[in-house]
C-alpha atoms as a PDB file:
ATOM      1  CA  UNK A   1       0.000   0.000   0.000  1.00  0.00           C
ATOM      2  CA  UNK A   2       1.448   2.769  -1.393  1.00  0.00           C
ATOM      3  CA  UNK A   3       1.452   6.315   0.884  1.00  0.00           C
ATOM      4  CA  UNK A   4       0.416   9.330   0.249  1.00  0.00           C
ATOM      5  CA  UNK A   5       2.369  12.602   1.236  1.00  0.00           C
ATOM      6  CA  UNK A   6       0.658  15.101  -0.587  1.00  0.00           C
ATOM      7  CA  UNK A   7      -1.855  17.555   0.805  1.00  0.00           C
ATOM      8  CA  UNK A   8      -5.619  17.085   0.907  1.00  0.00           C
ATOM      9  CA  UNK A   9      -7.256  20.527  -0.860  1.00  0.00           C
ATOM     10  CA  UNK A  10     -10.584  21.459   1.483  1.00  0.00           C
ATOM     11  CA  UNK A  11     -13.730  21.574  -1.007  1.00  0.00           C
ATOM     12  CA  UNK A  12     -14.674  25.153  -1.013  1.00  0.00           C
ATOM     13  CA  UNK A  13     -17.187  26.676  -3.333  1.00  0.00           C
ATOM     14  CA  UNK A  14     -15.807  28.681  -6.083  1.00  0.00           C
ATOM     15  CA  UNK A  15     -17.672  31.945  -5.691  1.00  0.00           C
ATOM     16  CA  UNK A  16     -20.349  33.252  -3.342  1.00  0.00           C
ATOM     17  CA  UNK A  17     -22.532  36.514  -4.305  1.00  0.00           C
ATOM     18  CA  UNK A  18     -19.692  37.503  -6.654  1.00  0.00           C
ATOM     19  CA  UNK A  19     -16.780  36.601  -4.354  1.00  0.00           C
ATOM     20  CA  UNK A  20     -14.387  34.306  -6.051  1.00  0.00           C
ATOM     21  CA  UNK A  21     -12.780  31.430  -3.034  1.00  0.00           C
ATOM     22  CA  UNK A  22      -9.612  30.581  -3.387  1.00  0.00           C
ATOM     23  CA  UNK A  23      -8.114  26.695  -3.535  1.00  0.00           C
ATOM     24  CA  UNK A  24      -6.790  26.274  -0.163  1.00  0.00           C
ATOM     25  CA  UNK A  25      -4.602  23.765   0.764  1.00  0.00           C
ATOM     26  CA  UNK A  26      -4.553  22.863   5.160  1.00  0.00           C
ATOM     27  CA  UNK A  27      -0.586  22.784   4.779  1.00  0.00           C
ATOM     28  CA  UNK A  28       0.475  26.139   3.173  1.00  0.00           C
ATOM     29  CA  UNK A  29      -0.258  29.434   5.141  1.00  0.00           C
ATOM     30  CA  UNK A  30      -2.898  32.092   3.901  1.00  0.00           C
ATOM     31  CA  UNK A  31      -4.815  35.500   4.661  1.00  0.00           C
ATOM     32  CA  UNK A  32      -7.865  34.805   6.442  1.00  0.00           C
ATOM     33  CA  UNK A  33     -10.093  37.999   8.247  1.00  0.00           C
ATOM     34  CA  UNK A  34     -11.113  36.805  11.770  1.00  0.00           C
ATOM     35  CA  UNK A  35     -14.818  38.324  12.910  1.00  0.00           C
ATOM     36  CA  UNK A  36     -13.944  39.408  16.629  1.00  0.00           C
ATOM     37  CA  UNK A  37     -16.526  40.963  19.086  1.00  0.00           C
ATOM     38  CA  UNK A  38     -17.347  44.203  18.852  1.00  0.00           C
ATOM     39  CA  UNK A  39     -14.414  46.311  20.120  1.00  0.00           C
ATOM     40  CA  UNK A  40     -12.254  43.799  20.901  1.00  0.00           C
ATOM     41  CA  UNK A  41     -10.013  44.269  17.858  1.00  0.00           C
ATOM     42  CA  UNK A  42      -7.057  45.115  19.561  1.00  0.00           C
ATOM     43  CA  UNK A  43      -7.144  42.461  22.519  1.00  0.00           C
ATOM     44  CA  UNK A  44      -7.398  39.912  20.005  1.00  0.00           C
ATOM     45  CA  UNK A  45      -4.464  41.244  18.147  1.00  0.00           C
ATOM     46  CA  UNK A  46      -1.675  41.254  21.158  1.00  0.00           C
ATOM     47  CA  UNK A  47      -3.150  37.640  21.900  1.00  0.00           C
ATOM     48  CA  UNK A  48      -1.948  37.028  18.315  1.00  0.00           C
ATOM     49  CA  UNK A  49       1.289  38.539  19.204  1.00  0.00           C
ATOM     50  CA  UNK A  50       1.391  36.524  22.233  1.00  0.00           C
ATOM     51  CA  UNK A  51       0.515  33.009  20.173  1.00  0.00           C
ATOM     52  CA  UNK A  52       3.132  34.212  17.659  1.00  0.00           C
ATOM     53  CA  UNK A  53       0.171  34.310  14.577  1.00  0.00           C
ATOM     54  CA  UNK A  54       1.054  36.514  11.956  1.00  0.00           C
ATOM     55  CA  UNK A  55      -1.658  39.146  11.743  1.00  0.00           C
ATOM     56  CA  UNK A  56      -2.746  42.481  10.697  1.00  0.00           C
ATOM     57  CA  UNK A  57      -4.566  45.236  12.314  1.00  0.00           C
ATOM     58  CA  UNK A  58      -5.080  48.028  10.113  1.00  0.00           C
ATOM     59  CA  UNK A  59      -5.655  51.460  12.330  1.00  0.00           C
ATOM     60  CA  UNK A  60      -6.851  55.288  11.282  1.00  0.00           C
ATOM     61  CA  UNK A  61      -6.593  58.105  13.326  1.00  0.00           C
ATOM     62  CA  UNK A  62     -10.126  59.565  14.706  1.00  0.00           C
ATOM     63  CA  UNK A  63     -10.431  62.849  16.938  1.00  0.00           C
ATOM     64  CA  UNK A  64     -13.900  62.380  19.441  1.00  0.00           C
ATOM     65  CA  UNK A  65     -15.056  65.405  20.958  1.00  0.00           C
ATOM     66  CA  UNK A  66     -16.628  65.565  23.751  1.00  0.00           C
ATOM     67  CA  UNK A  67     -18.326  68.266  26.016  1.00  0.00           C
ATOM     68  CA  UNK A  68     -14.892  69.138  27.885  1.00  0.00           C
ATOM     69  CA  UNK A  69     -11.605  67.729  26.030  1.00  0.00           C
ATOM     70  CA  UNK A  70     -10.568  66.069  22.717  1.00  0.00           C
ATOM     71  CA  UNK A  71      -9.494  62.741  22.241  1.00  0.00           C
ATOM     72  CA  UNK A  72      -7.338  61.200  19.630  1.00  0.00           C
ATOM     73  CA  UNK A  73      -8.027  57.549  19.469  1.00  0.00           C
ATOM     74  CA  UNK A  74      -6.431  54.985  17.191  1.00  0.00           C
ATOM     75  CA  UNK A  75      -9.538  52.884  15.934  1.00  0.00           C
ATOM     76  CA  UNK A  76      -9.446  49.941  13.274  1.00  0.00           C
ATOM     77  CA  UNK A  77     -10.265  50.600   9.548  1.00  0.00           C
ATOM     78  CA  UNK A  78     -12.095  47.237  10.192  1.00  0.00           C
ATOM     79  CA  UNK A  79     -14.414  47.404  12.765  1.00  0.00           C
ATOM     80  CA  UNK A  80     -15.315  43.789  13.959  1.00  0.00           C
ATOM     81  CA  UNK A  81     -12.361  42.060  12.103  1.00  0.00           C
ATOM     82  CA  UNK A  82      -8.379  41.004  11.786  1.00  0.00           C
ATOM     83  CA  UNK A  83      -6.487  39.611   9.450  1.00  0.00           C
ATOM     84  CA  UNK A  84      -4.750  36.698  10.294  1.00  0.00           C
ATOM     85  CA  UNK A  85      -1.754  33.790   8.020  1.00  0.00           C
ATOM     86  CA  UNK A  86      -1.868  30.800   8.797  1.00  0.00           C
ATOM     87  CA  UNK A  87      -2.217  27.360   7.362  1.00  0.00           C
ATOM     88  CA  UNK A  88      -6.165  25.863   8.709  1.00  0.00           C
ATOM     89  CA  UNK A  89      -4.064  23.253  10.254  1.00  0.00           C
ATOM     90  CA  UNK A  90      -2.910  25.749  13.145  1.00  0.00           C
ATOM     91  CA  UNK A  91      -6.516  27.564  13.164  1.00  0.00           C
ATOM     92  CA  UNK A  92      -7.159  26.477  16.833  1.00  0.00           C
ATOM     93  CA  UNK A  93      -4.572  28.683  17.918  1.00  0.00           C
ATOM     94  CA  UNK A  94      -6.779  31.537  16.576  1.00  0.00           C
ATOM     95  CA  UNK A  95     -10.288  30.028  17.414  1.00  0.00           C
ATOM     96  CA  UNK A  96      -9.458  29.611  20.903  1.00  0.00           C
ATOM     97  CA  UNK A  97      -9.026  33.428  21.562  1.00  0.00           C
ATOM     98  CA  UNK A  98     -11.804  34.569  23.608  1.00  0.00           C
ATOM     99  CA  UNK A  99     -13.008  37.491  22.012  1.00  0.00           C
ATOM    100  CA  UNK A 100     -12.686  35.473  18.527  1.00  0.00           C
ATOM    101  CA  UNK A 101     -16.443  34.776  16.707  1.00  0.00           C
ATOM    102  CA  UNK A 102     -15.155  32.712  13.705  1.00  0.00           C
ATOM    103  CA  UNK A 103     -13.265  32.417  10.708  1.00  0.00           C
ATOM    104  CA  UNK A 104     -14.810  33.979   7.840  1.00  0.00           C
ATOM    105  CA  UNK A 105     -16.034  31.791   4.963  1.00  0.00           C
ATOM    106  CA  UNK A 106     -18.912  30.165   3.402  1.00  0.00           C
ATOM    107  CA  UNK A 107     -20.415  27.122   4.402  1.00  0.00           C
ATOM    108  CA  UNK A 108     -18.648  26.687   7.370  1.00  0.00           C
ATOM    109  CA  UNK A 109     -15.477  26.213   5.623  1.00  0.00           C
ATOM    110  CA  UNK A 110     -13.226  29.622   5.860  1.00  0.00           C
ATOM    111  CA  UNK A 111     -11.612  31.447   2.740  1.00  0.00           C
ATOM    112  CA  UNK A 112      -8.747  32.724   2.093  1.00  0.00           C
ATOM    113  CA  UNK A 113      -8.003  36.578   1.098  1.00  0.00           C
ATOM    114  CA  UNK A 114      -6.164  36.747  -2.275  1.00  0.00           C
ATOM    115  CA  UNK A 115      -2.516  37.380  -1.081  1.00  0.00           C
ATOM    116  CA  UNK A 116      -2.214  40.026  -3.368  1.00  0.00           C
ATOM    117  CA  UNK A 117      -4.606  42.120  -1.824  1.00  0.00           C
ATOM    118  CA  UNK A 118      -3.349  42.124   1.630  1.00  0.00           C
ATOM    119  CA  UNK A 119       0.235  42.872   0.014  1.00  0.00           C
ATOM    120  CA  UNK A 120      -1.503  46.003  -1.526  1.00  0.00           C
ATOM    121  CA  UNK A 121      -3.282  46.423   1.772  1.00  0.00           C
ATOM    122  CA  UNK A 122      -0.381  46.231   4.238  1.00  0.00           C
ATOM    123  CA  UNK A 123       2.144  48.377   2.381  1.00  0.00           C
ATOM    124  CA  UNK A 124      -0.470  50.871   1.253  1.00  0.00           C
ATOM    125  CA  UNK A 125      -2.459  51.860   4.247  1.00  0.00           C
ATOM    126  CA  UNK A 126       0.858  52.901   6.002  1.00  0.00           C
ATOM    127  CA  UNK A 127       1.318  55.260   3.247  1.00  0.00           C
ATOM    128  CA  UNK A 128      -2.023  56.839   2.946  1.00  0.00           C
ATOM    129  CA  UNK A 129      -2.595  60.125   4.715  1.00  0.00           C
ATOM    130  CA  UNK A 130      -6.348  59.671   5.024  1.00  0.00           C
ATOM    131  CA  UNK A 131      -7.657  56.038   5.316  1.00  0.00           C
ATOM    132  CA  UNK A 132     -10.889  55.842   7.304  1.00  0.00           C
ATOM    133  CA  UNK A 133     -14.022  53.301   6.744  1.00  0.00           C
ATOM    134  CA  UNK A 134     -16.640  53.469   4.334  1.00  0.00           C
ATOM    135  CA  UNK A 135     -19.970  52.151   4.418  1.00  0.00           C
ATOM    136  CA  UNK A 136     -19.513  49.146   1.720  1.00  0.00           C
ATOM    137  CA  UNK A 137     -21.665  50.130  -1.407  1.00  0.00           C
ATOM    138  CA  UNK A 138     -21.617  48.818  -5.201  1.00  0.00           C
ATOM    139  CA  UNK A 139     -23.011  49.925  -8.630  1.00  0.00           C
ATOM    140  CA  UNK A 140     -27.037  49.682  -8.199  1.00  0.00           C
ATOM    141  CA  UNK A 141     -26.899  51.002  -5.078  1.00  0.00           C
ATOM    142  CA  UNK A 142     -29.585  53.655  -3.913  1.00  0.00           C
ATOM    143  CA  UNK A 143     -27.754  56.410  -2.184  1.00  0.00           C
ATOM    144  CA  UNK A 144     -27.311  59.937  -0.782  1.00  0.00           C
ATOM    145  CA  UNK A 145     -25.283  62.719  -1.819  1.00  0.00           C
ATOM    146  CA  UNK A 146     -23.832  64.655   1.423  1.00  0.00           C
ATOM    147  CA  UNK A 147     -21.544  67.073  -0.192  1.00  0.00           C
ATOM    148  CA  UNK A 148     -20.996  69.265  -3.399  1.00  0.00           C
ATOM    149  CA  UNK A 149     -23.191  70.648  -5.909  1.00  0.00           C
ATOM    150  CA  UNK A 150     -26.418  67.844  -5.222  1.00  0.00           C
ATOM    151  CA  UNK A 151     -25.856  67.467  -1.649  1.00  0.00           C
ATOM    152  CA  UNK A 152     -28.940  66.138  -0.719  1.00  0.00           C
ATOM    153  CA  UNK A 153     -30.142  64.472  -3.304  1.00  0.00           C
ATOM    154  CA  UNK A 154     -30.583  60.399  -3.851  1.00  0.00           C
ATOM    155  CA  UNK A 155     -29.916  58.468  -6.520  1.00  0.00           C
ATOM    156  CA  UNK A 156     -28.403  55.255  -7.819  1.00  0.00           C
ATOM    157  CA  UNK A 157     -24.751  54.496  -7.970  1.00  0.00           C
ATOM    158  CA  UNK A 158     -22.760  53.686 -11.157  1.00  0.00           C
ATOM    159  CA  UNK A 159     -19.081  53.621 -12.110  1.00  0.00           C
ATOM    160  CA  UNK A 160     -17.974  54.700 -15.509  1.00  0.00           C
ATOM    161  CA  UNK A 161     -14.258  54.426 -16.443  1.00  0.00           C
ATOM    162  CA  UNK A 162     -12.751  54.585 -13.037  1.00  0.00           C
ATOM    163  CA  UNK A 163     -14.909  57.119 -11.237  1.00  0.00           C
ATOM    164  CA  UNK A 164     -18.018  57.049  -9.557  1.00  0.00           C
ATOM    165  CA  UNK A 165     -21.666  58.742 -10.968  1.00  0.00           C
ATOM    166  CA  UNK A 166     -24.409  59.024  -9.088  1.00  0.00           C
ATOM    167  CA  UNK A 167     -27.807  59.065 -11.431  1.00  0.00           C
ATOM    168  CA  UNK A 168     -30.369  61.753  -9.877  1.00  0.00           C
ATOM    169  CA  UNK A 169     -33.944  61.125 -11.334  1.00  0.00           C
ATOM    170  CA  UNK A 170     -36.590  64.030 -11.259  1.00  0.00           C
ATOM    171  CA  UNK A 171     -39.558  61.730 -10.590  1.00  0.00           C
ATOM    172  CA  UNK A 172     -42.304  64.290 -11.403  1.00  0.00           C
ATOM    173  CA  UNK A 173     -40.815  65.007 -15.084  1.00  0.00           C
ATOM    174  CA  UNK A 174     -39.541  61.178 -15.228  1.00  0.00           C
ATOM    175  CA  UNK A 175     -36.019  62.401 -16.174  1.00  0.00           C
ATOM    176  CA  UNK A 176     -32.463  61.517 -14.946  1.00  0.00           C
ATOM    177  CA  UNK A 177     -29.190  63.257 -15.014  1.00  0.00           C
ATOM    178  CA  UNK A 178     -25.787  61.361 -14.542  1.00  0.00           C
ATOM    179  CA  UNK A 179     -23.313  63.295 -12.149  1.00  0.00           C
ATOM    180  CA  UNK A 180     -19.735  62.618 -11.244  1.00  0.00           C
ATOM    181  CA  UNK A 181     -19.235  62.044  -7.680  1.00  0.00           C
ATOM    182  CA  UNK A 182     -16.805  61.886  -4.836  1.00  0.00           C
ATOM    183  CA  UNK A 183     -16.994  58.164  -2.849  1.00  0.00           C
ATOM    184  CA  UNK A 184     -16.955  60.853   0.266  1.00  0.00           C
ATOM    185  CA  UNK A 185     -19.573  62.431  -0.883  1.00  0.00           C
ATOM    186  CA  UNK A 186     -22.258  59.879  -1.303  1.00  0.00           C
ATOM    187  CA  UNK A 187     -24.186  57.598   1.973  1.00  0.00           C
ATOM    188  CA  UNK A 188     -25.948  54.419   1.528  1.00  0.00           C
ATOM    189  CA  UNK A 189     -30.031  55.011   1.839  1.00  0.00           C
ATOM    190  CA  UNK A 190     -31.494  52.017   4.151  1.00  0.00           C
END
């Protein structure tokens, strides 16, 4: 009986609402974003540190105001989440953090980030001046517009070549008008 040495690839769907999963094989490390409690980000991260798990806990810079002094507080880009590389093999080592939920994935099976991206992500956020979250939106989306010319209009969210549009209808005259926006400048409508 012949043995085998080579490692057994986990069956992971290939995409899931438009997100493509990677092949992931239990031996060979990978990016992987941990859902933590809420603001527990940072606890989780030094008992990476402290486990010796290669992680990643992009911060931004916020000023709070309140009624007598300022604060500056470091906060993650992230709320909620870390990113982690490991091979699933060693994934106890995460899971058994307290203030860890789960592994992200699909299907109860977690999936890896495209290494690539966290590359981009961990040498580029250091570098930005300005990084700060952003309510998630695509193309299709209904939203607001908070600043510039149409500030406080809605209207659905398209990209053309590169930059973002915002389509404003007039529903009375049943017309529409296509306007270049900032991605500051526009909210998500629940």
């Amino acid at each position: 009986m012949a043995s085998s040495t080579s490692t057994i690839a986990t069956s992971q769907p290939t995409s899931y609402a438009g997100i493509a999963a990677l092949p992931v094989s239990k031996a060979e490390p990978h990016w992987y974003a941990v859902h933590t409690c809420a603001n527990h980000e940072k606890r989780v991260a030094s008992q990476l540190a402290e486990r010796e798990v290669e992680h990643f806990l992009p911060l931004y810079h916020s000023v709070r105001r309140w009624s007598d002094r300022r604060v500056e507080l470091e906060q993650p880009l992230f709320p909620g989440y870390i990113f982690v590389r490991l091979d699933l093999s060693s994934r106890l080592r995460v899971l058994q953090i307290p203030s860890v939920v789960r592994l992200v994935g699909f299907g109860g099976l977690p999936v890896a980030l495209p290494d690539e991206e966290m590359e981009i992500m961990r040498t580029g956020l250091p570098k930005s001046l300005r990084a700060e979250p952003h309510p998630f939106m695509t193309a299709g989306r209904r939203v607001r517009i908070t600043g510039g010319a149409f500030a406080g209009l809605e209207g659905i969210l398209k990209k053309k070549k590169g930059s973002l549009r915002a389509v404003v209808s007039l529903n009375l005259i049943q017309r529409s008008v296509a306007v270049d926006v900032d991605v500051a400048d526009v909210a998500p409508v629940f």
